[in-house]
C-alpha atoms as a PDB file:
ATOM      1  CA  UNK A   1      -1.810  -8.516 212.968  1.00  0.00           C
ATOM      2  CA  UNK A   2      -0.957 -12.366 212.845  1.00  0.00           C
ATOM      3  CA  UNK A   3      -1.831 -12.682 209.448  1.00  0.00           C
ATOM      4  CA  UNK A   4       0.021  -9.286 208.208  1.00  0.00           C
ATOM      5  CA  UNK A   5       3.150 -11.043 210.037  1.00  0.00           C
ATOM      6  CA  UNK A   6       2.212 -14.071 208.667  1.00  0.00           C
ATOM      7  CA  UNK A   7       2.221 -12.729 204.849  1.00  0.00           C
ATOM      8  CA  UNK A   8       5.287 -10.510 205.848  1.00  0.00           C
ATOM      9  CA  UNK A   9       7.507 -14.071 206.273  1.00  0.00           C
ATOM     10  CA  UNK A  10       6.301 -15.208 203.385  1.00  0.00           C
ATOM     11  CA  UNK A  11       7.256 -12.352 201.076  1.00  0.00           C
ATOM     12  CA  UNK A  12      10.430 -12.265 202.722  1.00  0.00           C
ATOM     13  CA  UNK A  13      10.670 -16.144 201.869  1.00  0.00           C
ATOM     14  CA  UNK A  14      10.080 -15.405 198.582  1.00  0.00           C
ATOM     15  CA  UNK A  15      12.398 -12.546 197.561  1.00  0.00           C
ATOM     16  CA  UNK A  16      15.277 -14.524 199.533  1.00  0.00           C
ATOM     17  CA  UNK A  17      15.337 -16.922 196.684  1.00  0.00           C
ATOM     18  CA  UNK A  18      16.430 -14.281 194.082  1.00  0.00           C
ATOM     19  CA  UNK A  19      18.673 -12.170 196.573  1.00  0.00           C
ATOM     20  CA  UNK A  20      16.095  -9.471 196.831  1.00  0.00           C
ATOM     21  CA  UNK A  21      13.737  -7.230 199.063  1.00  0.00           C
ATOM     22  CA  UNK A  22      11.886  -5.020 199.170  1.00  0.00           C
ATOM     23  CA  UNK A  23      13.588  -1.913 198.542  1.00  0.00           C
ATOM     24  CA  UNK A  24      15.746  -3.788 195.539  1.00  0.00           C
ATOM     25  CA  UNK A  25      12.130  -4.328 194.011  1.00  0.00           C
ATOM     26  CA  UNK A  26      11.124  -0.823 193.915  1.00  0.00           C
ATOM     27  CA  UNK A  27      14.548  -0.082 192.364  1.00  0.00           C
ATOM     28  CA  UNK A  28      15.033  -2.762 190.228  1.00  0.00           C
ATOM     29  CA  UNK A  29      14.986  -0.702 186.859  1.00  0.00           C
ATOM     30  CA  UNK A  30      15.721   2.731 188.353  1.00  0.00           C
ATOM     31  CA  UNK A  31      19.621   2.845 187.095  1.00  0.00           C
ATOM     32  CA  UNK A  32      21.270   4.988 189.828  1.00  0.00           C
ATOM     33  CA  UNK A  33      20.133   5.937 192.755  1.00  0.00           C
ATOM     34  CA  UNK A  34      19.552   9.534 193.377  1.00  0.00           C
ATOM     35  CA  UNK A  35      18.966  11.460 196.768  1.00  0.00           C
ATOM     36  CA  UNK A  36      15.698  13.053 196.932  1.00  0.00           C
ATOM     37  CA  UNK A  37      14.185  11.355 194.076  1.00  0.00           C
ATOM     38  CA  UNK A  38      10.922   9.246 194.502  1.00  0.00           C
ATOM     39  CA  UNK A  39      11.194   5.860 193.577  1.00  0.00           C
ATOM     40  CA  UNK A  40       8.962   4.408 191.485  1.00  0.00           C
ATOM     41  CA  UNK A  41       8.722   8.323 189.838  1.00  0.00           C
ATOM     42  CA  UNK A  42       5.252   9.446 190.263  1.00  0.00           C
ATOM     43  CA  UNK A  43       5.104   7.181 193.179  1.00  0.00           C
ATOM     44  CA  UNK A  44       2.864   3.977 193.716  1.00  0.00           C
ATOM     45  CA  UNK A  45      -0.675   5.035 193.880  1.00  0.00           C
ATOM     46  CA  UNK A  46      -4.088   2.862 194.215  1.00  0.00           C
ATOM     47  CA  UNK A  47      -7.299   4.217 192.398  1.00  0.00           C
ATOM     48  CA  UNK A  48      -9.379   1.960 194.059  1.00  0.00           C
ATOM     49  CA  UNK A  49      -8.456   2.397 197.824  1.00  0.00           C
ATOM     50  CA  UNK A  50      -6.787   5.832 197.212  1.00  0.00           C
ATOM     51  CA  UNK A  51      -3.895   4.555 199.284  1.00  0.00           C
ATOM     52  CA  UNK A  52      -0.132   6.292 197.982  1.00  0.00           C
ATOM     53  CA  UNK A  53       3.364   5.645 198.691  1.00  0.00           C
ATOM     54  CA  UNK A  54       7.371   6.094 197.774  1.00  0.00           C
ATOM     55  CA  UNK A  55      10.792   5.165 199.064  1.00  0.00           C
ATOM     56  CA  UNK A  56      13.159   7.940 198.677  1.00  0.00           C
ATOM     57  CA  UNK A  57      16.716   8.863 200.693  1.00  0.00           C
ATOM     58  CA  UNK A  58      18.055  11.769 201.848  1.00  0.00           C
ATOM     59  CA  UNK A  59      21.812  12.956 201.468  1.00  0.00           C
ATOM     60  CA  UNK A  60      23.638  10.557 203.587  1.00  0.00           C
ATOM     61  CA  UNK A  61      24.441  13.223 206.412  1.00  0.00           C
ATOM     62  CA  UNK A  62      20.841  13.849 207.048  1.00  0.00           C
ATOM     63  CA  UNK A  63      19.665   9.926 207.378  1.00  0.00           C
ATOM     64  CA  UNK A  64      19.814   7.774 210.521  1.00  0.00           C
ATOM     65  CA  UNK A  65      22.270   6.136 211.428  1.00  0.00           C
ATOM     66  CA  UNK A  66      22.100   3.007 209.833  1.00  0.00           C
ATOM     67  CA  UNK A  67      19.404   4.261 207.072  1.00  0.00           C
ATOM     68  CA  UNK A  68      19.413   3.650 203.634  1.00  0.00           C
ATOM     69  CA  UNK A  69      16.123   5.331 203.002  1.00  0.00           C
ATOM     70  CA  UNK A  70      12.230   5.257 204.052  1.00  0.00           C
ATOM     71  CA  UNK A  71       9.205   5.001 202.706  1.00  0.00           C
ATOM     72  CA  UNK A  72       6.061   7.430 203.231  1.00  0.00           C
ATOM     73  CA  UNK A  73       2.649   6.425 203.184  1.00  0.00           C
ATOM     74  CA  UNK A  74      -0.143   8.324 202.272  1.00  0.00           C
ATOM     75  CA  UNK A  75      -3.955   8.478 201.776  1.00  0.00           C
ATOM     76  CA  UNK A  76      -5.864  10.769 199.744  1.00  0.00           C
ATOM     77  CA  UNK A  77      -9.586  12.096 200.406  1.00  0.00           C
ATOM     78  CA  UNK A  78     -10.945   9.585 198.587  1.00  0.00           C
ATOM     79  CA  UNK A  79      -9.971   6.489 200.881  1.00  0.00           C
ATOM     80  CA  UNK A  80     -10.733   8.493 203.789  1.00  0.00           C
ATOM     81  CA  UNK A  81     -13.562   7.597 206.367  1.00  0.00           C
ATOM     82  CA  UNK A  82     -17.059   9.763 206.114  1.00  0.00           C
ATOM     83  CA  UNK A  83     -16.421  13.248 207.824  1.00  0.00           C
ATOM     84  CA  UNK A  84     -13.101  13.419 208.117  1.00  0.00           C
ATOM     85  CA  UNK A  85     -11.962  17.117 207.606  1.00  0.00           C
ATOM     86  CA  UNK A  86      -8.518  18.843 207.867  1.00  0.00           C
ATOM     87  CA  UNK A  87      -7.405  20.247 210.663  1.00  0.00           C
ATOM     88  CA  UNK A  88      -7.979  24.128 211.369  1.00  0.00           C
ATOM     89  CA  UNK A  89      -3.952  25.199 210.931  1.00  0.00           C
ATOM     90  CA  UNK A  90      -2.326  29.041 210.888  1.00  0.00           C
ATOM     91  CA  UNK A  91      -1.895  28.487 206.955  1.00  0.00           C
ATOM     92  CA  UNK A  92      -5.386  27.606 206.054  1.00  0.00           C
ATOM     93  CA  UNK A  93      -4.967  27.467 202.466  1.00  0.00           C
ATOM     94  CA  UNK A  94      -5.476  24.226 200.736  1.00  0.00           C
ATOM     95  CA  UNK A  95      -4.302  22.882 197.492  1.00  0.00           C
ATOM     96  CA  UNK A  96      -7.522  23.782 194.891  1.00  0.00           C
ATOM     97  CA  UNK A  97      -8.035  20.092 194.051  1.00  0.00           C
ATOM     98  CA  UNK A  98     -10.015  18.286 196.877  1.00  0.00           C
ATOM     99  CA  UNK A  99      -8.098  15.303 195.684  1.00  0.00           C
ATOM    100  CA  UNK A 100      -4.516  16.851 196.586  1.00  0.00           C
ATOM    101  CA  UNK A 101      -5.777  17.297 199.909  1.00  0.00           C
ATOM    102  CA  UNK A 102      -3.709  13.517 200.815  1.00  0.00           C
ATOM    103  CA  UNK A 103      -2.518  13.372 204.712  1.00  0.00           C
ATOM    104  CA  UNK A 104       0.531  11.269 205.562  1.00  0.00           C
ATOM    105  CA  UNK A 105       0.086   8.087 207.923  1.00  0.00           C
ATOM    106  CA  UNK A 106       3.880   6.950 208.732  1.00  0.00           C
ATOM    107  CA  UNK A 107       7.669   6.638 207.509  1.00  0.00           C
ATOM    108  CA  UNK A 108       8.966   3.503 207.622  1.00  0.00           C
ATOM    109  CA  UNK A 109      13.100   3.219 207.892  1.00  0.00           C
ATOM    110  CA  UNK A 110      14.997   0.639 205.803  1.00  0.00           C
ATOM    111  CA  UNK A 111      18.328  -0.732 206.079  1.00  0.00           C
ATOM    112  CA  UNK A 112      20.548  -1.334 203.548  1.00  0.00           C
ATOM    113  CA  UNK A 113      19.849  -4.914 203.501  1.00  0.00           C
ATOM    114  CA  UNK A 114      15.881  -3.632 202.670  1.00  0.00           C
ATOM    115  CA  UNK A 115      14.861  -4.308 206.194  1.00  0.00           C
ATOM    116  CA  UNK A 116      12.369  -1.719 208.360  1.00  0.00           C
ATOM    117  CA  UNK A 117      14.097  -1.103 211.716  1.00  0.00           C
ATOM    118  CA  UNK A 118      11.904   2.418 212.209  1.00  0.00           C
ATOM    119  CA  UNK A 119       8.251   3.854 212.611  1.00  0.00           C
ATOM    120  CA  UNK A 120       8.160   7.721 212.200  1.00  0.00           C
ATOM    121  CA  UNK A 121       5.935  10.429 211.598  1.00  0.00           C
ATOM    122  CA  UNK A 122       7.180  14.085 210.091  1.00  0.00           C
ATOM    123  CA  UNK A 123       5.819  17.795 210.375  1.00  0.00           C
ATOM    124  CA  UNK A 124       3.816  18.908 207.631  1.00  0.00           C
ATOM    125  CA  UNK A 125       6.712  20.880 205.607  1.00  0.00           C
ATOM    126  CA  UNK A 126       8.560  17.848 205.189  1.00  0.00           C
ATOM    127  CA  UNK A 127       5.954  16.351 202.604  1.00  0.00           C
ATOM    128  CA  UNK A 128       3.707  19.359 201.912  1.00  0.00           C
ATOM    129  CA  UNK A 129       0.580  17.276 203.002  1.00  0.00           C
ATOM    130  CA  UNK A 130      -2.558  18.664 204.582  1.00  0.00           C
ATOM    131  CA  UNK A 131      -2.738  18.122 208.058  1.00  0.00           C
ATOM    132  CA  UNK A 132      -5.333  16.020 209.732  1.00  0.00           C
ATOM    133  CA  UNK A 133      -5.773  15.612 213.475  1.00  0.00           C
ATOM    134  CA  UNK A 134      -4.609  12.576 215.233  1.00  0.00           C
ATOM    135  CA  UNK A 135      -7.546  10.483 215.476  1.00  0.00           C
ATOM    136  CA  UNK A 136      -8.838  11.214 211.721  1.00  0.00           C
ATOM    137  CA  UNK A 137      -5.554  10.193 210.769  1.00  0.00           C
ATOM    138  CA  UNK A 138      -5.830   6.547 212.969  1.00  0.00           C
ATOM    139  CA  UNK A 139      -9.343   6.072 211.572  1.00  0.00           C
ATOM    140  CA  UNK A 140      -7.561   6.335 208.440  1.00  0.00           C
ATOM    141  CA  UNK A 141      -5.168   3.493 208.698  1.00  0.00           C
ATOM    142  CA  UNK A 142      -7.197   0.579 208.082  1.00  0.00           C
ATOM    143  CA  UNK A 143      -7.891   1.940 204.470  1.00  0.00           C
ATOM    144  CA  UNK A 144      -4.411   1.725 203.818  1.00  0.00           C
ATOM    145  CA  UNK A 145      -4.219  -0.741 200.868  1.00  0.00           C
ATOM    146  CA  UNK A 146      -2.300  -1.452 198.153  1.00  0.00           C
ATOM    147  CA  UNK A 147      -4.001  -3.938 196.080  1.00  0.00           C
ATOM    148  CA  UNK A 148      -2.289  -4.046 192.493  1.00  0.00           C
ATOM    149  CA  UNK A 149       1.011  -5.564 190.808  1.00  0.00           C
ATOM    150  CA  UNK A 150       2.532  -2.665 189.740  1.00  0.00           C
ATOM    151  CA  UNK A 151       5.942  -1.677 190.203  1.00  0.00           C
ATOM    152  CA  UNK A 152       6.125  -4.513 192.496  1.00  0.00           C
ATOM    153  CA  UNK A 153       3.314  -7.171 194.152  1.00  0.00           C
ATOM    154  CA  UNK A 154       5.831  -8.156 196.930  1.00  0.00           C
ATOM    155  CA  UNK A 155       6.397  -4.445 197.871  1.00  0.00           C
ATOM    156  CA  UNK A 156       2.529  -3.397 197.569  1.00  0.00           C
ATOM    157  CA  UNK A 157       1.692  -6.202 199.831  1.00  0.00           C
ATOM    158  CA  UNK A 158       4.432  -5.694 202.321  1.00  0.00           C
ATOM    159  CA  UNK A 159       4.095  -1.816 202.739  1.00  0.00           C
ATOM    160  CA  UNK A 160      -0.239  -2.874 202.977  1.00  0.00           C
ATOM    161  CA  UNK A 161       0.957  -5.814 205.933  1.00  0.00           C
ATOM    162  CA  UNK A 162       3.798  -3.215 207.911  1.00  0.00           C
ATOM    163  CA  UNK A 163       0.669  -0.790 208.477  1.00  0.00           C
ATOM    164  CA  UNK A 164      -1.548  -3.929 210.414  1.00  0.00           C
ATOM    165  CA  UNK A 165       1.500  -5.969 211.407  1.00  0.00           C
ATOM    166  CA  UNK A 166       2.416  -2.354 213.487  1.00  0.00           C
ATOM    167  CA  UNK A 167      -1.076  -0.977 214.043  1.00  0.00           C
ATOM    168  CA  UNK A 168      -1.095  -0.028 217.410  1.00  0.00           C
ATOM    169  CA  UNK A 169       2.407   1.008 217.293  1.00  0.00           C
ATOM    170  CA  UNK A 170       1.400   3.282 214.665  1.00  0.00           C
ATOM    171  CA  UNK A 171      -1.362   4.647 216.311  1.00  0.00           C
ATOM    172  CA  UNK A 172       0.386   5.775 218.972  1.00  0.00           C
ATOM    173  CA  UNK A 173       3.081   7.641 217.086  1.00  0.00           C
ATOM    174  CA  UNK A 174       0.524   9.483 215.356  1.00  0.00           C
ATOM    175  CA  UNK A 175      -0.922  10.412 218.495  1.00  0.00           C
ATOM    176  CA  UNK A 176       2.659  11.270 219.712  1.00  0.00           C
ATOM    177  CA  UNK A 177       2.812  13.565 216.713  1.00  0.00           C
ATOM    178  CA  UNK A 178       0.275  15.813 218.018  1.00  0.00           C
ATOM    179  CA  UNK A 179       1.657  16.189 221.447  1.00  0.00           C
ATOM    180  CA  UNK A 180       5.225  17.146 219.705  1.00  0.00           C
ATOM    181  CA  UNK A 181       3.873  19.819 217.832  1.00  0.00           C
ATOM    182  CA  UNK A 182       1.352  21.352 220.340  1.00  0.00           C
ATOM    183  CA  UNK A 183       4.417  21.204 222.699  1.00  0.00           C
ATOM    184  CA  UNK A 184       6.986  23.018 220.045  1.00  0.00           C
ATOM    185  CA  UNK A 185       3.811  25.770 219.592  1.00  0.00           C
ATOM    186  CA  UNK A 186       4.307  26.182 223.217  1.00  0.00           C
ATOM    187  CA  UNK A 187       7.743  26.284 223.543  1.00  0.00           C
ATOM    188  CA  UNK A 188       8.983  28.172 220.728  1.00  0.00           C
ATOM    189  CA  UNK A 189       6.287  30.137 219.842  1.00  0.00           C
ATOM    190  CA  UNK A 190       5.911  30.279 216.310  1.00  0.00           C
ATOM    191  CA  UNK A 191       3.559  31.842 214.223  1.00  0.00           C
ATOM    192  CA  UNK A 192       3.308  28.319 211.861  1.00  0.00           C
ATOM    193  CA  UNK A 193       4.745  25.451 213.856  1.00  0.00           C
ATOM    194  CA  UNK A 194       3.537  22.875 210.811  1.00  0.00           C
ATOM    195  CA  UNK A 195       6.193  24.794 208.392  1.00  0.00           C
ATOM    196  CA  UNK A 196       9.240  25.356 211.309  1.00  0.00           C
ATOM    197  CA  UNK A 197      12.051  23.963 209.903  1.00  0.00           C
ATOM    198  CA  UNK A 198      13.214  23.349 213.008  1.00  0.00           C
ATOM    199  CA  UNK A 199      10.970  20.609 213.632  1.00  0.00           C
ATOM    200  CA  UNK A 200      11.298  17.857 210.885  1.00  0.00           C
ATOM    201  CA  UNK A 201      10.599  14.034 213.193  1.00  0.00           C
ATOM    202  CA  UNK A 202       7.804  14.971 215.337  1.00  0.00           C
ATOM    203  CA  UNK A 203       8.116  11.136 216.759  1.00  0.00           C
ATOM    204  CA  UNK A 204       9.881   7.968 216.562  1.00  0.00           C
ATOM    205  CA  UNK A 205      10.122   4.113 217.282  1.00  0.00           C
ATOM    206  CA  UNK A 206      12.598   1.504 216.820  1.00  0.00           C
ATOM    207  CA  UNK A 207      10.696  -1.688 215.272  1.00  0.00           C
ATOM    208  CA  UNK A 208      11.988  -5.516 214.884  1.00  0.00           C
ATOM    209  CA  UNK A 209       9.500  -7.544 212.711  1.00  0.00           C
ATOM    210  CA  UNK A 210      10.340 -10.584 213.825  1.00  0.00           C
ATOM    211  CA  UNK A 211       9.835  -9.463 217.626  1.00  0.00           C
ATOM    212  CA  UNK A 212       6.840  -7.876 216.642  1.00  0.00           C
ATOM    213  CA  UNK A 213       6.202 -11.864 215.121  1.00  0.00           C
ATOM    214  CA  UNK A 214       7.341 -13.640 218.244  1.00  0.00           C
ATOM    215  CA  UNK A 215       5.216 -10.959 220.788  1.00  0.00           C
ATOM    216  CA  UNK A 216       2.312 -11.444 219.009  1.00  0.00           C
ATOM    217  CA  UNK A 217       2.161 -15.044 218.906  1.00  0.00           C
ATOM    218  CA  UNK A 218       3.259 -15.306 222.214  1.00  0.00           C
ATOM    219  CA  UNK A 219       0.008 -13.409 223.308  1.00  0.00           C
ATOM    220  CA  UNK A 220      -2.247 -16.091 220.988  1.00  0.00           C
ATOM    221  CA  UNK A 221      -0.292 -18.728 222.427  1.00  0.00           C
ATOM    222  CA  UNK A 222       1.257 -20.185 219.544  1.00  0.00           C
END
């Protein structure tokens, strides 16, 4: 986690020199900016560790406040630990290709300025992944890596250092994500809870990199 914070100040040192960040990288030759849209199109995707990503925004009523967009973070069966298996859901179908069969790990929050200020994870309409139980998706997260230069080598590493820079934070808002939809099941009793439109953020944390930084180091005692 020192080290991902570590490389996270650096990159930031870096893209301060030209005005940029991370978000401005990913969007560098994009033209305008369009609601929705993925960004790069076709998304940033690693063959090797089978890790995914893409920033995208939603119309500005629907954001939070404060939000210019987010990035989600994905990995696909390939990247995924030995037995993992999705979860048993009221919609059992699965996409035909094993290989579509990617679950989503977090949402990360950017401000206009191209700075993460939130950790959140979504039900499973909102990116039409397959849905894997809490702890498969936590022994997931270390395989998280995006390990090439393309569209941008700041933003690959910095998306690869936010998921071990806010590992445990992580982990626990996956585990949070369970407990919000088992409790929605409950409550409203729906025959699919995973495609209730009803429930979109199943949890949520506010994040600060540099406290993250200064906590951390405080802790190793540097």
């Amino acid at each position: 986690m020192a080290d991902a914070g570590d490389e996270i100040v650096d990159i930031y040192r870096v893209l301060a020199k030209t005005g940029d960040n991370v978000v401005s990288e990913l969007l560098r030759n994009a033209g305008t900016f369009y609601e929705w849209d993925h960004y790069p199109p076709g998304d940033v995707y690693d063959a090797e560790t089978h890790a995914q990503y893409y920033y995208h925004a939603h119309p500005e009523a629907q954001r939070f406040e404060g939000e210019h967009g987010h990035f989600h973070t994905f990995l696909r069966p390939g990247g995924m630990p030995e037995g993992v298996r999705p979860a048993p859901v009221p919609r059992g179908d699965l996409p035909s290709d094993p290989d579509d069969r990617l679950s989503h790990l977090i949402a990360i929050a950017m401000t206009p300025q191209g700075l993460p200020f939130r950790l959140f994870t979504v039900n499973r309409w909102v990116t039409g992944e397959t849905w894997y139980a809490a702890e498969d998706v936590i022994a997931m997260l270390e395989r998280f890596e995006v390990d090439h230069a393309r569209p941008s080598w700041p933003a690959n590493r910095w998306i690869t250092a936010m998921m071990q820079l806010f590992r445990p934070q992580i982990v626990e808002l996956v585990r949070a994500r369970d407990r919000t939809v088992e409790a929605w099941r409950r409550q409203s009793k729906t025959a699919d809870v995973f495609e209730d439109r009803d429930l979109e953020v199943t949890s949520l944390l506010e994040i600060s990199v540099a406290d993250q930084i200064r906590d951390i180091n405080r802790l190793l005692g540097r």
